[in-house]
Protein backbone atom coordinates (compact mmCIF):
# COMPACT_ATOMS: atom_id res chain seq x y z
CA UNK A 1 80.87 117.29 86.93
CA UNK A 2 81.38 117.60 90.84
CA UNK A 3 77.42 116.51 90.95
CA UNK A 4 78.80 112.98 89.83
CA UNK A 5 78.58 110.97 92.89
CA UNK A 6 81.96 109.71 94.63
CA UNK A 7 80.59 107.39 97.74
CA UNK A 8 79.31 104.24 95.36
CA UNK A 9 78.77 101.30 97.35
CA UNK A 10 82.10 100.09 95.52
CA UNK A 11 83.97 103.04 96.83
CA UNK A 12 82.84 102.69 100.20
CA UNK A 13 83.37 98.57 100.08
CA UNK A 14 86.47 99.10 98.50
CA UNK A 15 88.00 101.61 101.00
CA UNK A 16 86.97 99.51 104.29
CA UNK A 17 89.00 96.74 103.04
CA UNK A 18 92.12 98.90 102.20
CA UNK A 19 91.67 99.91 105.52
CA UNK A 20 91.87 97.00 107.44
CA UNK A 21 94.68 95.35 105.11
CA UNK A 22 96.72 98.79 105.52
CA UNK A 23 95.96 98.70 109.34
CA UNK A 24 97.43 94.90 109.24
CA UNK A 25 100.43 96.16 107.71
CA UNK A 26 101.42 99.04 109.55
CA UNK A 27 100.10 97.14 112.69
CA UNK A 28 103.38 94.98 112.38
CA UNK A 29 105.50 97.20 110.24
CA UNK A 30 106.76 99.62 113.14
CA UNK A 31 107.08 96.34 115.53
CA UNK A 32 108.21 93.31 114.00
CA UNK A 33 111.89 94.74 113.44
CA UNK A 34 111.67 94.90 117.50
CA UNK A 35 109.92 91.65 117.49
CA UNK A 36 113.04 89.81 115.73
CA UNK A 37 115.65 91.79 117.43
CA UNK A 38 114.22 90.63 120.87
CA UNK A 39 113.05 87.40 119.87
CA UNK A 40 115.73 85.90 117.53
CA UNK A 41 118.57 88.40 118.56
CA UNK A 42 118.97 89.38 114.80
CA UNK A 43 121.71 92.84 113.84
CA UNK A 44 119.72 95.96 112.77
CA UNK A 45 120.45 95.37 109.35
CA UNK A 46 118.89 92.11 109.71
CA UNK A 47 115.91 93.47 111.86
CA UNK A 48 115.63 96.06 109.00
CA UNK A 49 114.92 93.18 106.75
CA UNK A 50 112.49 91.85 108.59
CA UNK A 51 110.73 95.05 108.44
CA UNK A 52 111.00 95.84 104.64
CA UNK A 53 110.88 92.34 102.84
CA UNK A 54 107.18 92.76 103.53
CA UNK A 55 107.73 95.66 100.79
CA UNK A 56 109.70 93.53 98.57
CA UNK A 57 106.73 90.88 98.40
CA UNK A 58 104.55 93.98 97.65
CA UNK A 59 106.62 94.63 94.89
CA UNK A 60 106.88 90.90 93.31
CA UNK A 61 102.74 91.05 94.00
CA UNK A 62 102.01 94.23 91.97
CA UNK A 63 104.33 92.94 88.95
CA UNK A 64 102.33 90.83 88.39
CA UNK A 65 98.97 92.30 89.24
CA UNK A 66 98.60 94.58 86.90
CA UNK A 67 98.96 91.98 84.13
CA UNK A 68 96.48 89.42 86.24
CA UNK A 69 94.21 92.60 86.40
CA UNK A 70 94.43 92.61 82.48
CA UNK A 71 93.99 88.53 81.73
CA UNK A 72 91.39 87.80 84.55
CA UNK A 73 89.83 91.04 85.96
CA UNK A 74 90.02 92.98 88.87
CA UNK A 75 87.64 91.36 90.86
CA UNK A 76 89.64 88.00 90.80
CA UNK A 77 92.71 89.60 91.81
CA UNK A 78 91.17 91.17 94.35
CA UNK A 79 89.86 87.93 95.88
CA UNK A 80 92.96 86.46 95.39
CA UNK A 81 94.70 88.82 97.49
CA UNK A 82 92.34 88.87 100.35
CA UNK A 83 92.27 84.79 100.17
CA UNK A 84 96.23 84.87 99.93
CA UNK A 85 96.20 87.55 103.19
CA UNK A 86 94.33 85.16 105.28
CA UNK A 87 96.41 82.75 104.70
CA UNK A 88 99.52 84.73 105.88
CA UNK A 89 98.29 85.95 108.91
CA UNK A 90 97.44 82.49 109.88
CA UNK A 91 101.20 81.32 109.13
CA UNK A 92 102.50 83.85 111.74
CA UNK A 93 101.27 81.92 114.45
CA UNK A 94 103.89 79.13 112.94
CA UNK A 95 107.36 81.05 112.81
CA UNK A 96 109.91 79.38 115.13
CA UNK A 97 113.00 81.56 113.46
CA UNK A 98 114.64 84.10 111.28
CA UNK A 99 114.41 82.38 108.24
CA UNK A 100 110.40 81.42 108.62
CA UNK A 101 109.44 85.20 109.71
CA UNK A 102 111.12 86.45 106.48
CA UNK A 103 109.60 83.68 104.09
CA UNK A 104 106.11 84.74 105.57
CA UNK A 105 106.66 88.32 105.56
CA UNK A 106 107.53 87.83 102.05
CA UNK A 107 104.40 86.29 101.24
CA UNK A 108 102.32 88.62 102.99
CA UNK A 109 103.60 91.11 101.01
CA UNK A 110 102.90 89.32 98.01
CA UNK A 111 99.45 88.86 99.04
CA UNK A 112 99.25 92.90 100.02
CA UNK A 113 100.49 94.09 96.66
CA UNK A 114 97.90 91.87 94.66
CA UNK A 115 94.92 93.48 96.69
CA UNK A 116 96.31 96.51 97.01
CA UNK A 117 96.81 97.32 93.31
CA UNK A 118 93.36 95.34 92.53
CA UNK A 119 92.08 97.64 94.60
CA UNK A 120 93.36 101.24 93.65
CA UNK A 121 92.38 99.93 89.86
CA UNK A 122 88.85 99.01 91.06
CA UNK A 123 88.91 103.05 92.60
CA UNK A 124 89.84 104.56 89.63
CA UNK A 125 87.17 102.54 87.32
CA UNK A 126 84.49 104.06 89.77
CA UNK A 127 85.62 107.16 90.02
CA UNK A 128 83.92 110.28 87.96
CA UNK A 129 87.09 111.55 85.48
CA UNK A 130 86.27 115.25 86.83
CA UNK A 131 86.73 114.44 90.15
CA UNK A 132 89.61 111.34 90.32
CA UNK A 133 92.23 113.51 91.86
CA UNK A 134 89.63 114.76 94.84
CA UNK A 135 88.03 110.63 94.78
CA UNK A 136 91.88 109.14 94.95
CA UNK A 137 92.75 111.70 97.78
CA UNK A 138 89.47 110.51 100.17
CA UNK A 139 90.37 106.89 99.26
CA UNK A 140 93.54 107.30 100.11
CA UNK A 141 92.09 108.10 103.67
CA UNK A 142 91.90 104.87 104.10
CA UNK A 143 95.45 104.21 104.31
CA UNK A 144 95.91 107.15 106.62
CA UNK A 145 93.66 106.35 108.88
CA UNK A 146 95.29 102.73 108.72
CA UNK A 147 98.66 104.74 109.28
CA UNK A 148 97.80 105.98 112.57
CA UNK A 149 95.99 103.59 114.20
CA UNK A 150 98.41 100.11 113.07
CA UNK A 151 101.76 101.74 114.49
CA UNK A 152 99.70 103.61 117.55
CA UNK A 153 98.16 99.84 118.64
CA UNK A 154 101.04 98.45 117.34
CA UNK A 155 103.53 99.99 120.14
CA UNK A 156 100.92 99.86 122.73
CA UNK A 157 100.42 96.22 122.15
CA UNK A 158 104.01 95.46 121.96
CA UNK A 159 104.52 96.58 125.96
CA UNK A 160 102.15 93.44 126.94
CA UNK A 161 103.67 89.76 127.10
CA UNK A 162 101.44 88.70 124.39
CA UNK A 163 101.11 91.48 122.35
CA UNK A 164 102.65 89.73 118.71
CA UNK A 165 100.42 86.69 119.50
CA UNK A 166 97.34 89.64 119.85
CA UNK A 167 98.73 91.22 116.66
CA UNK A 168 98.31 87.99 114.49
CA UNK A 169 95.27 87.61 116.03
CA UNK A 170 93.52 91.09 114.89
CA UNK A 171 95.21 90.12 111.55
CA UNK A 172 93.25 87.04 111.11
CA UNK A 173 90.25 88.07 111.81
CA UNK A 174 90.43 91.69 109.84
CA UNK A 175 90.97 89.05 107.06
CA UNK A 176 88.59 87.11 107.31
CA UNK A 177 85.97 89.69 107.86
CA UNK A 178 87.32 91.68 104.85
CA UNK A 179 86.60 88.12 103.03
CA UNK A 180 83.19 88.36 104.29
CA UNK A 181 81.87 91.93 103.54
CA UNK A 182 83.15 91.67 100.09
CA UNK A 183 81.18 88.87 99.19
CA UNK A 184 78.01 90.71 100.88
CA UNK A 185 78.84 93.90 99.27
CA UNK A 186 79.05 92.36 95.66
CA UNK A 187 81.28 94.84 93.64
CA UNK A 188 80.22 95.10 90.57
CA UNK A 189 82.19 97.15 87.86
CA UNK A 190 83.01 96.78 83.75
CA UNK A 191 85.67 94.32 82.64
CA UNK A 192 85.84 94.19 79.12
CA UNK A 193 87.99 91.85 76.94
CA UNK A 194 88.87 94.72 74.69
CA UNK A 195 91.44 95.60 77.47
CA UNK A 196 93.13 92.59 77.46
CA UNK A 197 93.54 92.10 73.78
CA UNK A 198 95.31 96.09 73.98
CA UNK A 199 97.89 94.70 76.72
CA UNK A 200 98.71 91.52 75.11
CA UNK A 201 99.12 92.88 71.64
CA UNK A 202 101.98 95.39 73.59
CA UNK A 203 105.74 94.99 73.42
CA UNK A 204 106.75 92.44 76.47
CA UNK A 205 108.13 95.28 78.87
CA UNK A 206 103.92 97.00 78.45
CA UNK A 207 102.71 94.01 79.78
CA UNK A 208 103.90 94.22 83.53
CA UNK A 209 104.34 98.57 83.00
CA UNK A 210 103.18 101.71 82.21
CA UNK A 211 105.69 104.01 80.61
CA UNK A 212 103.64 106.98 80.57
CA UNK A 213 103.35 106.54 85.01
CA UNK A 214 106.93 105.64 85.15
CA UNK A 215 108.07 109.18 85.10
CA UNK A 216 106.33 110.32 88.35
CA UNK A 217 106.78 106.80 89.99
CA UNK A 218 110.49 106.92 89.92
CA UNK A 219 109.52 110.61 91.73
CA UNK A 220 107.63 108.29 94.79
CA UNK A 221 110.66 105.43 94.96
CA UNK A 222 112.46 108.68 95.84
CA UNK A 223 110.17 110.02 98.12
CA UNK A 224 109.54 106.84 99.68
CA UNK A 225 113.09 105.89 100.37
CA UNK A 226 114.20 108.91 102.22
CA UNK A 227 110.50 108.41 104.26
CA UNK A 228 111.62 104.04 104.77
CA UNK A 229 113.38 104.82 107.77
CA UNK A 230 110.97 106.97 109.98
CA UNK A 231 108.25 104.08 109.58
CA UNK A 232 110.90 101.46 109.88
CA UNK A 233 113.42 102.75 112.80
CA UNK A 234 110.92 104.77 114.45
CA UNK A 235 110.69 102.97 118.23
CA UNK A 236 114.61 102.30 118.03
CA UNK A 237 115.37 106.03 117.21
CA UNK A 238 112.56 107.03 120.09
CA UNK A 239 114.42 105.13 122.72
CA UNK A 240 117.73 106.54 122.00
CA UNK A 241 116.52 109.64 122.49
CA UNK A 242 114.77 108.84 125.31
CA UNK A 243 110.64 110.24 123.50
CA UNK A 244 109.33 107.35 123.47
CA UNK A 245 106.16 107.96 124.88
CA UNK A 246 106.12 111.05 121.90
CA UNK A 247 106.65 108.61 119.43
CA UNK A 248 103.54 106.18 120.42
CA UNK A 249 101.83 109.50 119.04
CA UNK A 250 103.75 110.21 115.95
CA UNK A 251 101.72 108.72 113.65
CA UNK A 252 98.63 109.63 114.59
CA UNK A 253 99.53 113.38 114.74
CA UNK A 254 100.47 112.45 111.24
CA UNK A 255 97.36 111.22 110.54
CA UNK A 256 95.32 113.94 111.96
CA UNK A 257 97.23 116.47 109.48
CA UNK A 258 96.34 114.07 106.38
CA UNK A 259 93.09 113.72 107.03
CA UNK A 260 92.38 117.84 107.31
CA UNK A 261 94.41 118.77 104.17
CA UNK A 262 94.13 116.03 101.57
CA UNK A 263 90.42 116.70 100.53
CA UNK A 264 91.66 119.86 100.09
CA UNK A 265 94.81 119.19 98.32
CA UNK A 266 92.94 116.63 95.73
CA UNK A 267 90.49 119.48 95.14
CA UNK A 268 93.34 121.90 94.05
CA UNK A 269 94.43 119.09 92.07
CA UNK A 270 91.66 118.78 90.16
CA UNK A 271 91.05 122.34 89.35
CA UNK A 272 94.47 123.62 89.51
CA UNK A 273 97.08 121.06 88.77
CA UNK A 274 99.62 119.28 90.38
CA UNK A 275 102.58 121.68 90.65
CA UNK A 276 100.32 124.23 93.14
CA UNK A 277 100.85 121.17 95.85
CA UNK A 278 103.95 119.22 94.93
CA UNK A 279 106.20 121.84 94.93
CA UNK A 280 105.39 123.15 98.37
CA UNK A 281 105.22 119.45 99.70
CA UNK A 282 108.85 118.82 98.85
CA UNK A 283 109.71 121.85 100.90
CA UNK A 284 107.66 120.65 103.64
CA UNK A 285 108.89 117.20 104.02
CA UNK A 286 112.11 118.49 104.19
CA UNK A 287 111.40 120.75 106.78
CA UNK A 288 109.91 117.33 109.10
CA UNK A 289 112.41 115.29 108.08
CA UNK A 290 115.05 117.72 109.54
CA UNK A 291 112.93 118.82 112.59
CA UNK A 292 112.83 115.09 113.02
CA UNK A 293 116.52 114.35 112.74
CA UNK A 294 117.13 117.12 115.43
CA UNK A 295 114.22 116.09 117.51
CA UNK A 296 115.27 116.81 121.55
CA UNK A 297 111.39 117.36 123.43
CA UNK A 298 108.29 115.69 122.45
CA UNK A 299 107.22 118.71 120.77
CA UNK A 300 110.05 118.85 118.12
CA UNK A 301 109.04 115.44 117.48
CA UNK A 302 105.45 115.56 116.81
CA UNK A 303 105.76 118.97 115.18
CA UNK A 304 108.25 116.86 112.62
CA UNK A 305 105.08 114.65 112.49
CA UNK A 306 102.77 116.97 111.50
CA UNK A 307 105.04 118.61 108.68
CA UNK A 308 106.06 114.99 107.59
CA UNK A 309 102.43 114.68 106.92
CA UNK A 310 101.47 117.58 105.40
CA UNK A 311 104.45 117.06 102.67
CA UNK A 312 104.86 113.49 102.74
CA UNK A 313 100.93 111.98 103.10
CA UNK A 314 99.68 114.75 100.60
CA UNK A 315 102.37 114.18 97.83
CA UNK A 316 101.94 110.50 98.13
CA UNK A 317 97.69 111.29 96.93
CA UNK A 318 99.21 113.28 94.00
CA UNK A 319 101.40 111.38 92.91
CA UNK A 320 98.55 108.45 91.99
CA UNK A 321 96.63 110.28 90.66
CA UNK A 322 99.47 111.83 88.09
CA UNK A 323 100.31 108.08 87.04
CA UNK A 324 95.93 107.51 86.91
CA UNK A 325 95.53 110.69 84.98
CA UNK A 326 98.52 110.53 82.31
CA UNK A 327 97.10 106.84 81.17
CA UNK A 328 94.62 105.43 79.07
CA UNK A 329 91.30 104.00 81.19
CA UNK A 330 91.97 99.93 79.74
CA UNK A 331 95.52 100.85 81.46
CA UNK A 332 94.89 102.03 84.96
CA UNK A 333 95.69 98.49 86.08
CA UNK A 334 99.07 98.77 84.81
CA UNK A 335 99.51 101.96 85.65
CA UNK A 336 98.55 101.69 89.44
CA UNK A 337 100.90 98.74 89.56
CA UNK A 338 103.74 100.94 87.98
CA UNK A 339 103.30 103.04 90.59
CA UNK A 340 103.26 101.08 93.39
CA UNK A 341 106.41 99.15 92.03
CA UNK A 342 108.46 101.76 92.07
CA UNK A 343 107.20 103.48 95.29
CA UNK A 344 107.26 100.32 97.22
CA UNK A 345 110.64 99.51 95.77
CA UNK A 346 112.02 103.08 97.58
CA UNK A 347 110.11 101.77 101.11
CA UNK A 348 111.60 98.41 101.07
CA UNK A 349 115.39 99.03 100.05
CA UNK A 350 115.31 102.05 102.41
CA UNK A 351 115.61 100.38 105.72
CA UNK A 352 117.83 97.40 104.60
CA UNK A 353 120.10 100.05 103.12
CA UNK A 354 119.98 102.46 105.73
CA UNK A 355 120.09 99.51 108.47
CA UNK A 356 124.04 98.83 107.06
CA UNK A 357 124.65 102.64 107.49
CA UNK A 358 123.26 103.09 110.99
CA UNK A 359 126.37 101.30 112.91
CA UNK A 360 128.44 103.90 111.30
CA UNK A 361 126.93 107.15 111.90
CA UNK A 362 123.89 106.82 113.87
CA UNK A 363 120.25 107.71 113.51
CA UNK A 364 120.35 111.60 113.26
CA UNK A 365 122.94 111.41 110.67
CA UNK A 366 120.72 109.02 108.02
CA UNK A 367 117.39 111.15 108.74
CA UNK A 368 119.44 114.95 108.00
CA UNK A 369 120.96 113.19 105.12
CA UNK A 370 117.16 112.29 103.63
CA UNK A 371 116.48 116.20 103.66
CA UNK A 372 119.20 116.38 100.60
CA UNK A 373 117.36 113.58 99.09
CA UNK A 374 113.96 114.84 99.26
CA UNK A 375 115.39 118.50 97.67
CA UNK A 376 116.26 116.16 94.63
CA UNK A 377 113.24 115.23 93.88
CA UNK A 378 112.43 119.20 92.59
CA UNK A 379 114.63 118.60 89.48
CA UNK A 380 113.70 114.62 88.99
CA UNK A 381 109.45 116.07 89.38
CA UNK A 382 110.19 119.18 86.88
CA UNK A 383 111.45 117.02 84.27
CA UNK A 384 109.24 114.37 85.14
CA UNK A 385 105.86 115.88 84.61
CA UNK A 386 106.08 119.49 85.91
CA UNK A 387 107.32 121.18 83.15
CA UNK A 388 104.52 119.68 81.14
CA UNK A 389 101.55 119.64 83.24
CA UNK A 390 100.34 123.48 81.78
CA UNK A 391 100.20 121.57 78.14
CA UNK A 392 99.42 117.95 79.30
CA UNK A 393 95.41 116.76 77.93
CA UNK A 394 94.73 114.33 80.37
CA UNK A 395 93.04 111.35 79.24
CA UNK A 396 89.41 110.93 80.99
C-alpha cells in the first residue's frame, strides 16, 4: 500500500552512491572527447571513442553482474564495483596517450556497470511492489541530479588549465567517500540461495539475461542511441553554432524538468500503466531532438533541453521499471542487467557511429535524422509490451 515506506536507510544509502558514481561519469563524459582531441590530437571518430568506450565497459560489467549478483549477492558486487571505481579514477592521473585513456575508460566502465546494476537490484529488493514504479522514478533522481551537475562542472572546469587534473581529483575522492559511507551505512537486505539454484538450473543464454525484460530493453538501446550524440557531441555542436555559453546550461535545464515530472510520471505508472506516459514521451523527445537540431538562440536550445527531458529522462524511469515489473523477484538482478545491456549498448555505439557520419553531413543533419529514429520506437514499444500491458499480471 502507498503507507509502505520508500526512504529505508538502504534507499537513501543506495541513492547517494549512484549519485556520486553517476556525477563521476557524466563529469568526464561531455569533456573527455575534448580532452583527447586537444590533448592527443585524435579525429572525431576517435574522440567519439573516447567518449563511449566508457559505455562499452558498462556493458561487459553488467553481463556479468547480473550473474555475480546471482552466485555471490548483491552486496559483494556492489563492493566490488565501488573498490574497482577507485581504482580507475586513480589510473587517470597515469594516461600519457590514446591507447592508455581508452584501456582506462574501458575499465571504468567496467567498474560502473558492476555497481550500477548491483545497485538498481539492491533498489528494487527494497522497494514496496505497490509502489516500485513511483520508488524507481525518485531513485532514478539520483542520476538526474548527477546529469546536471557532472556535464555543468564538467564544462566549467574544462575552461581552467587544470581542470582534467581537478576532474580526477573529485573522482577519487567521491570514491573513496562512497567506499566509506557504505561501510557506515551497513545495507542490509535478503540473499537467499534459492535464487541462485533457479539461475543456474536455466538454459546458458538465462544465466547472463532476462527474456521477459528484453522486449522493452531493445525499446531503450533505441532510445538511447538516437539520445548518444547530444551527451557525447554536445560542446563541439555548441561551438559551431556559436551557444556555447547556452549549452553550459543544457543539462541542468534538463535536469530541472526531470526532477518536477518524474514523481509524477512513476505515480501514473503505478496506478495507470505505462502506455499513459510512453506514448506521449516519444512524441516529446522528438519534438527536442528536432528543436535541438535547428537550435539558432540560446532559447531554442534550452527549450530543446527541457522537452529532451521531459520525453527522454521520464521514458528512461519507465522503461526500468517495465523490465523490474514483467520479472520474477529471484530475477531482478538479471533483469536490471538486461536492461542496462541493451540501453548502454545504444549510448556507446551511438557516438562512435555517428562520429564516422559527422565529416559527411555535419551535426544538424545526424540530430534531425534521430527524430525518425525516435518515431520508430512507437511500433518496436506496441509490440513490445504496449499492446499487452491492459492484460499483463505483473509479478509482485
Amino acid at each position: 500500500m502507498n503507507s509502505e515506506k520508500l526512504w529505508t536507510k538502504e534507499f537513501i544509502a543506495v541513492s547517494t552512491i549512484n549519485f556520486l558514481a553517476t556525477l563521476m561519469f557524466y563529469l568526464l563524459m561531455v569533456t573527455i572527447a575534448t580532452y583527447a582531441k586537444n590533448e592527443f590530437h585524435v579525429s572525431t571518430s576517435t574522440a567519439g571513442l573516447v567518449s563511449s568506450i566508457f559505455i562499452i565497459g558498462s556493458l561487459l560489467g553488467r553481463l556479468g553482474a547480473g550473474r555475480y549478483i546471482s552466485e555471490i549477492g548483491t552486496k559483494k558486487v556492489f563492493w566490488t564495483g565501488l573498490i574497482l571505481l577507485t581504482v580507475a579514477s586513480i589510473f587517470y592521473f597515469g594516461i600519457f596517450n590514446t591507447t592508455t585513456l581508452l584501456l582506462n575508460r574501458l575499465f571504468h566502465g567496467i567498474a560502473f556497470g558492476l555497481m550500477g546494476t548491483a545497485a538498481g537490484t539492491i533498489i528494487a529488493q527494497v522497494l514496496p511492489s505497490e509502489r516500485r514504479g513511483e520508488g524507481i522514478g525518485y531513485y532514478s533522481l539520483s542520476t538526474i541530479l548527477a546529469t546536471a551537475i557532472g556535464p555543468f562542472f564538467g564544462i566549467l572546469l574544462m575552461k581552467l588549465d587544470n581542470g582534467f587534473m581537478i576532474m580526477y581529483l573529485i573522482n577519487v575522492i567521491f570514491s573513496i567517500g562512497s567506499m566509506i559511507f557504505l561501510a557506515l551505512v551497513k545495507i542490509k537486505i535478503a540473499e537467499t540461495s534459492k535464487e541462485k539454484r533457479i539461475v543456474e538450473k536455466g538454459p546458458i543464454l538465462t544465466r547472463f539475461i532476462e527474456p521477459k525484460a528484453a522486449p522493452i530493453s531493445l525499446v531503450a538501446l533505441v532510445i538511447g542511441f538516437s539520445y548518444s550524440g547530444v551527451m557525447s557531441f554536445l560542446s563541439f555542436y555548441a561551438e559551431e553554432i556559436h551557444l556555447v555559453t547556452a549549452a553550459s546550461y543544457f543539462f541542468l535545464v534538463y535536469a530541472v524538468v526531470i526532477i518536477f515530472t518524474r514523481p509524477i510520471t512513476g505515480k501514473l505508472m503505478d496506478t495507470r500503466g505505462a502506455n499513459i506516459i510512453v506514448y506521449p514521451c516519444f512524441a516529446i523527445f522528438a519534438v527536442g531532438m528536432f528543436l535541438f537540431s535547428e537550435a539558432s538562440a540560446g532559447w531554442m536550445l534550452l527549450l530543446a533541453s527541457a522537452f529532451i527531458g521531459l520525453g527522454y529522462g521520464n521514458f528512461n524511469s519507465i522503461a526500468q521499471a517495465i523490465a523490474i515489473k514483467v520479472t520474477e523477484p529471484h530475477r531482478f538482478g538479471l533483469a536490471t542487467s538486461t536492461y542496462f545491456i541493451l540501453y548502454d549498448l545504444g549510448l556507446g555505439l551511438g557516438p562512435y557511429i555517428l562520429g564516422f557520419i559527422e565529416p559527411y553531413s555535419g551535426y544538424r543533419a545526424i540530430f534531425f535524422s534521430m527524430v525518425i529514429v525516435i518515431l520508430l520506437c512507437y511500433p518496436m514499444y506496441y509490440f513490445a509490451y504496449g499492446k499487452k500491458t491492459r492484460n499483463l499480471q505483473y509479478n509482485n
